[in-house]
N, C-alpha and C. Protein backbone atom coordinates (compact mmCIF):
# COMPACT_ATOMS: atom_id res chain seq x y z
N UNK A 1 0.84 -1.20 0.00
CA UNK A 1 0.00 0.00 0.00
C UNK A 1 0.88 1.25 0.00
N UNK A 2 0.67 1.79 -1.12
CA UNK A 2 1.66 3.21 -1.00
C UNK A 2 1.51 4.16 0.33
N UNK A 3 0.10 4.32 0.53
CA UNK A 3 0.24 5.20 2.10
C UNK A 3 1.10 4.75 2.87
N UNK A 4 1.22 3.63 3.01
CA UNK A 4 1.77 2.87 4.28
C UNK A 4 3.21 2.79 3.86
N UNK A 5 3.84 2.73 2.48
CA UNK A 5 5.37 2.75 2.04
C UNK A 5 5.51 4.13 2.66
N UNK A 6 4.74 5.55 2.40
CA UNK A 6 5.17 6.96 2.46
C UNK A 6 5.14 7.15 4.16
N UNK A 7 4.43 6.55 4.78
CA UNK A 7 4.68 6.37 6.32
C UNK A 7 6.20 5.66 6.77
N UNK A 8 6.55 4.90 6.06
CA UNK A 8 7.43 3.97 6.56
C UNK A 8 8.45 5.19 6.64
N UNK A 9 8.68 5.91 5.20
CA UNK A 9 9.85 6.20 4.37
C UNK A 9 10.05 7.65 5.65
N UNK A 10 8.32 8.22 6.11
CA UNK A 10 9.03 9.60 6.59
C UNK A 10 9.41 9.26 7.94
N UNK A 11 9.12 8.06 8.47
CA UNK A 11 9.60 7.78 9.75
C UNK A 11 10.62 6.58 9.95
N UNK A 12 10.99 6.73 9.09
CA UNK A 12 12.50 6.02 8.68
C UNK A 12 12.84 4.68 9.28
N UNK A 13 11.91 3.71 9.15
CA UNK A 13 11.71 2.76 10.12
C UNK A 13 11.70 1.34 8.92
N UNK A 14 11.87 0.13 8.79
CA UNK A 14 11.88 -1.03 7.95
C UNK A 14 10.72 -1.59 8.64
N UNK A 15 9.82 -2.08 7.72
CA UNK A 15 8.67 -3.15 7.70
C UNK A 15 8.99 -4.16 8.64
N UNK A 16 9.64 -4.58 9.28
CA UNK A 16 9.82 -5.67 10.57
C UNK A 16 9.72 -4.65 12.21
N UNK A 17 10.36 -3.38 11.76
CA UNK A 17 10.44 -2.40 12.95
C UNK A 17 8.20 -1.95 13.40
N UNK A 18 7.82 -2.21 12.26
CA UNK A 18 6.00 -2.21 12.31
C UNK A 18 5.40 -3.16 12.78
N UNK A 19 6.32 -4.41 12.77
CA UNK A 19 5.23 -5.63 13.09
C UNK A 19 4.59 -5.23 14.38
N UNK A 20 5.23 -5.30 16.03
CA UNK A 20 4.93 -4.18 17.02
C UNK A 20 4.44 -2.94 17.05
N UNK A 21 4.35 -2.20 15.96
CA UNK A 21 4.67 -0.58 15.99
C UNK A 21 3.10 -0.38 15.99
N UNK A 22 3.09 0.67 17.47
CA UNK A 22 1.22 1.33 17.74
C UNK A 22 1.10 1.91 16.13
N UNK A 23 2.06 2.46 15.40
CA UNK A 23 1.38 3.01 14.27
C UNK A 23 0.44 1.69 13.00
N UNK A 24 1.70 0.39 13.21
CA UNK A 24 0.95 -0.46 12.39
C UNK A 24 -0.43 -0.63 12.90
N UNK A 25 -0.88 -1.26 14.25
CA UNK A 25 -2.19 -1.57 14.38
C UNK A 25 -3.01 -0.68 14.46
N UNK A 26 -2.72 0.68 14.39
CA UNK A 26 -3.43 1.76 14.47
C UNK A 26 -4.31 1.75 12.84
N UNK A 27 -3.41 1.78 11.87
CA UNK A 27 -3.50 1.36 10.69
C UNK A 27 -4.16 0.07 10.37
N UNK A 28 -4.26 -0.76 11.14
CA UNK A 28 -4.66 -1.97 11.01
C UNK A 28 -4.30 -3.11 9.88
N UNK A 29 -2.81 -2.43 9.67
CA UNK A 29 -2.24 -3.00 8.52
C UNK A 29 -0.91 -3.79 8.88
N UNK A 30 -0.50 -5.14 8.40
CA UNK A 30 0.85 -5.40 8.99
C UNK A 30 1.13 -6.30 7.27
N UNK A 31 2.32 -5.20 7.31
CA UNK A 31 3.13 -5.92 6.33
C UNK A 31 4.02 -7.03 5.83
N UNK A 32 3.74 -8.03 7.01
CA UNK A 32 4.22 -9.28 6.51
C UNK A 32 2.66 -9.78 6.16
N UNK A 33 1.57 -9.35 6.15
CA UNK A 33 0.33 -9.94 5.84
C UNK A 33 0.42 -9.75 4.09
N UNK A 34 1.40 -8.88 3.69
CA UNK A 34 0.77 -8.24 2.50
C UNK A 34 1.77 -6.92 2.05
């Protein structure tokens, strides 16, 4: 999901640093799902 790449990118963080991250479930999105 591009929103969720442009989140990653301005908070400078790698897709494994989200699996935990209040912002992923806030989002309700986790990127090893997808």
């Amino acid at each position: 999901r591009p929103e969720f790449a442009l989140i990653r990118t301005c908070v400078g963080v790698s897709p494994s640093d989200f699996k935990s991250d209040p912002i992923d479930q806030t989002m309700g999105y986790h990127p090893k799902e997808g």
